[in-house]
C-alpha atoms as a PDB file:
ATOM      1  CA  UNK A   1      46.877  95.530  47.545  1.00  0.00           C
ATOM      2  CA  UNK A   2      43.351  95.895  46.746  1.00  0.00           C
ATOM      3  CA  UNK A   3      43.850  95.879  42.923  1.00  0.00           C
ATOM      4  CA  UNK A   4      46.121  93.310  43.226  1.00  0.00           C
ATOM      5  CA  UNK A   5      43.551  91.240  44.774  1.00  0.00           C
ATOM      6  CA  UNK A   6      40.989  92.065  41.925  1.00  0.00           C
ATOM      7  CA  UNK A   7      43.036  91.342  39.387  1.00  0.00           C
ATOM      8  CA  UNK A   8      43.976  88.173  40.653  1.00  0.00           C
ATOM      9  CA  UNK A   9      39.739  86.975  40.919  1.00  0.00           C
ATOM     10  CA  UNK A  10      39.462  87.741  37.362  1.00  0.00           C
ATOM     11  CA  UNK A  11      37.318  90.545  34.916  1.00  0.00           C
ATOM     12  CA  UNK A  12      33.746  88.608  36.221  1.00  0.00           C
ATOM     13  CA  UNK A  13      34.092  88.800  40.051  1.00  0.00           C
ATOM     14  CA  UNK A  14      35.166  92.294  39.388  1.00  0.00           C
ATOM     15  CA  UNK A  15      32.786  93.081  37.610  1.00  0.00           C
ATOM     16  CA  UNK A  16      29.980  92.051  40.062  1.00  0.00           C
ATOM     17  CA  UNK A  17      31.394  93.614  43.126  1.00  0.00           C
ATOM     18  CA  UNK A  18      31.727  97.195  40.885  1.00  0.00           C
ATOM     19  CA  UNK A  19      27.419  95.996  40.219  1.00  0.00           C
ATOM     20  CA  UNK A  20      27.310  95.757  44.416  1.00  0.00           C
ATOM     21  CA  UNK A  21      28.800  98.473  44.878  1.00  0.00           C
ATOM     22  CA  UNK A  22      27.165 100.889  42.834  1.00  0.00           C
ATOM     23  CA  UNK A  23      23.658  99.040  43.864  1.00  0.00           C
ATOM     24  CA  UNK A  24      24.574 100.333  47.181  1.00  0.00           C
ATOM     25  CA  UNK A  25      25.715 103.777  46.617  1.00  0.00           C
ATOM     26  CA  UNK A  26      22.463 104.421  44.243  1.00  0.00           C
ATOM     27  CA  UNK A  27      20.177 103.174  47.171  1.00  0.00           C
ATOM     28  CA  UNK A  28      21.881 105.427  49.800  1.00  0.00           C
ATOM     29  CA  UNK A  29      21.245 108.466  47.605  1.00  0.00           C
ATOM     30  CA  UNK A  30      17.736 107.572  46.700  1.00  0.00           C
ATOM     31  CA  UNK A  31      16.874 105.617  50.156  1.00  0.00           C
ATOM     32  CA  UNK A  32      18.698 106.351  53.128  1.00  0.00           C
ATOM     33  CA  UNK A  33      20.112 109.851  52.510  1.00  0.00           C
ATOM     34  CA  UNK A  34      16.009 111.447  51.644  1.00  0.00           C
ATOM     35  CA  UNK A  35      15.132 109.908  54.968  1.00  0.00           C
ATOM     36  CA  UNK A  36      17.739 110.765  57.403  1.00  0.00           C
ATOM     37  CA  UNK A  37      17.121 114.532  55.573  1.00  0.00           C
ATOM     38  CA  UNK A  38      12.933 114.193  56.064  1.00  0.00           C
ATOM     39  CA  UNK A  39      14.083 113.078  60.067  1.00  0.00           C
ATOM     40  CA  UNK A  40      16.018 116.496  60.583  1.00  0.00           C
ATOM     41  CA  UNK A  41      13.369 118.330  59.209  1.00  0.00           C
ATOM     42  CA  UNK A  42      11.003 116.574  61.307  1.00  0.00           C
ATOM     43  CA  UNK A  43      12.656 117.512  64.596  1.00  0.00           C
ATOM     44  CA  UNK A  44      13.858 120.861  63.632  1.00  0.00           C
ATOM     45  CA  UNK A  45      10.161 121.717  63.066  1.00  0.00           C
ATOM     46  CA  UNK A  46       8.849 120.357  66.063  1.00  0.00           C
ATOM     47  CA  UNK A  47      11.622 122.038  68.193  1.00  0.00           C
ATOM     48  CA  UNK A  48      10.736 125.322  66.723  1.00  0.00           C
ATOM     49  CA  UNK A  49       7.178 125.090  68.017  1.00  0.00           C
ATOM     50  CA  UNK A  50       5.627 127.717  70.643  1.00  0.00           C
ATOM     51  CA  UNK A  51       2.604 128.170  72.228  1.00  0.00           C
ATOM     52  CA  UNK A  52      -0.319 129.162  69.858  1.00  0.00           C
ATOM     53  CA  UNK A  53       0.701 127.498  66.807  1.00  0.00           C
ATOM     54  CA  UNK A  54      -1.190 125.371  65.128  1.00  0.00           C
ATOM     55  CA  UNK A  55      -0.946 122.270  64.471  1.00  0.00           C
ATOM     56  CA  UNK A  56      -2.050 118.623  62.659  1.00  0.00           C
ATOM     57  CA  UNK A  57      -1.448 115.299  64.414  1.00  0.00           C
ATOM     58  CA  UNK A  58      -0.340 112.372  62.520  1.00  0.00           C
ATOM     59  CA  UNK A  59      -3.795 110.773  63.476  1.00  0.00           C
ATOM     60  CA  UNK A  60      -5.524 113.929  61.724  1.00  0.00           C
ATOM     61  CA  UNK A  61      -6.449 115.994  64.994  1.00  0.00           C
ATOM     62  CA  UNK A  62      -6.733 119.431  64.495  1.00  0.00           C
ATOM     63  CA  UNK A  63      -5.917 122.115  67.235  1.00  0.00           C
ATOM     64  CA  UNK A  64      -3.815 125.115  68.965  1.00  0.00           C
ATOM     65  CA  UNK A  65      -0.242 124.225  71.187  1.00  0.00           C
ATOM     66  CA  UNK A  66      -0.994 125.668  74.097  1.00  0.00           C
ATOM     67  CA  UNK A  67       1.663 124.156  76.504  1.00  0.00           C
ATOM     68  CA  UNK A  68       4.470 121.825  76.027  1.00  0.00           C
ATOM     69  CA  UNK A  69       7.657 120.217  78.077  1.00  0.00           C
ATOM     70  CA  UNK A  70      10.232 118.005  76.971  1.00  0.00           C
ATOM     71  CA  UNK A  71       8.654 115.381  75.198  1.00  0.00           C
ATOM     72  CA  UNK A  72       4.736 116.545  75.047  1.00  0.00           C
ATOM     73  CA  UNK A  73       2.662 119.159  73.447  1.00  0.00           C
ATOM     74  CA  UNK A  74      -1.151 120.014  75.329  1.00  0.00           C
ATOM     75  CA  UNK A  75      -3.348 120.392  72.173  1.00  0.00           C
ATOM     76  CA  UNK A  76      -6.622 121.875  72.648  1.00  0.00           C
ATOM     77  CA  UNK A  77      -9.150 120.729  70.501  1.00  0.00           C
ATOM     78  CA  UNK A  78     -12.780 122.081  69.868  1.00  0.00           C
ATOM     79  CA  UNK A  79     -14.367 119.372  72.886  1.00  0.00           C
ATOM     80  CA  UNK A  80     -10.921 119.975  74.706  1.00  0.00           C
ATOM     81  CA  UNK A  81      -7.394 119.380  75.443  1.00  0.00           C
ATOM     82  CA  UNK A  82      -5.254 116.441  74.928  1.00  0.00           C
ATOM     83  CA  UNK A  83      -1.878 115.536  75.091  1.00  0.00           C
ATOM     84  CA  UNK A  84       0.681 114.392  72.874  1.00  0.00           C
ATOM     85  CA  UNK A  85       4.218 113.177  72.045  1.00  0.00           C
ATOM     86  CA  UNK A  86       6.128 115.218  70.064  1.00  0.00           C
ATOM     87  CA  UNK A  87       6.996 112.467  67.549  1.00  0.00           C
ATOM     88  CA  UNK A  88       2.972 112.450  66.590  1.00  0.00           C
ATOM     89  CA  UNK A  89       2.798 116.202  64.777  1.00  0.00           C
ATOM     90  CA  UNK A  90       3.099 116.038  61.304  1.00  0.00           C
ATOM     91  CA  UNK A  91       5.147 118.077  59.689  1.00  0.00           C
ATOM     92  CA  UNK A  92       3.423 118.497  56.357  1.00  0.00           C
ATOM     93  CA  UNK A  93       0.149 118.995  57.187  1.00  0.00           C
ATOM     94  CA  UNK A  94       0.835 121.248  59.801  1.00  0.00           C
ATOM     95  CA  UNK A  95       2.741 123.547  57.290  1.00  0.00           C
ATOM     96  CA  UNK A  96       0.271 123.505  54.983  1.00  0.00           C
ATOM     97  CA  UNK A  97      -2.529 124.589  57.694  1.00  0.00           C
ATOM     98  CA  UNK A  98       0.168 127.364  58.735  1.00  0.00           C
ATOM     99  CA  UNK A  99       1.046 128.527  55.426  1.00  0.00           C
ATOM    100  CA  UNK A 100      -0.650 131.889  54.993  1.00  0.00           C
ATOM    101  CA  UNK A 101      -3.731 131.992  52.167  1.00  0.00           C
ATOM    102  CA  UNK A 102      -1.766 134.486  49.665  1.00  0.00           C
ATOM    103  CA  UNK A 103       1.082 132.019  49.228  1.00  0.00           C
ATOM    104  CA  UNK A 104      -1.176 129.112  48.729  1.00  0.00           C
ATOM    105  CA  UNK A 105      -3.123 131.526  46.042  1.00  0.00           C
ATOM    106  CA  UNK A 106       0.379 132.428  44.507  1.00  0.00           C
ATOM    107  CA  UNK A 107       1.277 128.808  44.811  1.00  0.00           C
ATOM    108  CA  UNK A 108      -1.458 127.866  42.521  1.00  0.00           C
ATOM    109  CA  UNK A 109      -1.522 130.231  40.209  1.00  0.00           C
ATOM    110  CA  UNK A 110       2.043 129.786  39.387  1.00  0.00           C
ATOM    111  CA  UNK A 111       1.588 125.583  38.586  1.00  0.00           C
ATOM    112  CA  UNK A 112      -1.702 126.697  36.701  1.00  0.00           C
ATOM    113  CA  UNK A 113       0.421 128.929  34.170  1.00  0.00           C
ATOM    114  CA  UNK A 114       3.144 126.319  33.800  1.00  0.00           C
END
């Protein structure tokens, strides 16, 4: 049915909806797909969180988990303790503050040799 119809519109209407359609598969593979991945990560990370860790806001704030419900973390910091959402951790910089230093020196010397 569907071939009969493109045949029918002739080679240049087929040939733009096969442009549309690979426009859109190329920009869920490259767009959509990376993000929805990045978003799992995100949430996997911050579910996996415990008291003691440490952690980097997305605002840049510095400091050690040390409670949490459903939706908050209590952060102290050097003046103190504040709370927030879960949503506002970052999950790269807070690996890379957690990573241990002999993996970050193995890390480096590895790119340096290739």
């Amino acid at each position: 049915m569907l071939a009969a119809i493109l045949l029918q519109m002739g080679g240049a209407a087929t040939q733009q909806i096969v442009v549309m359609v690979l426009i859109i598969v190329v920009f869920y593979f490259f767009m959509i797909r990376p993000q929805v991945k990045k978003q799992k990560d995100q949430k996997k990370y911050v579910e996996e969180l415990k008291k003691g860790d440490r952690v980097v806001t997305t605002s840049g704030i510095h400091g050690r988990i040390i409670d949490f419900n459903d939706t908050t973390f209590l952060v102290e910091i050097e003046n103190g303790k504040i709370r927030f959402d879960k949503s506002a951790i970052s999950l790269e910089a807070s690996k890379a503050l957690n990573t241990p230093k002999e993996v970050k020196e193995v890390k480096e010397t590895k790119e340096i040799k290739a």
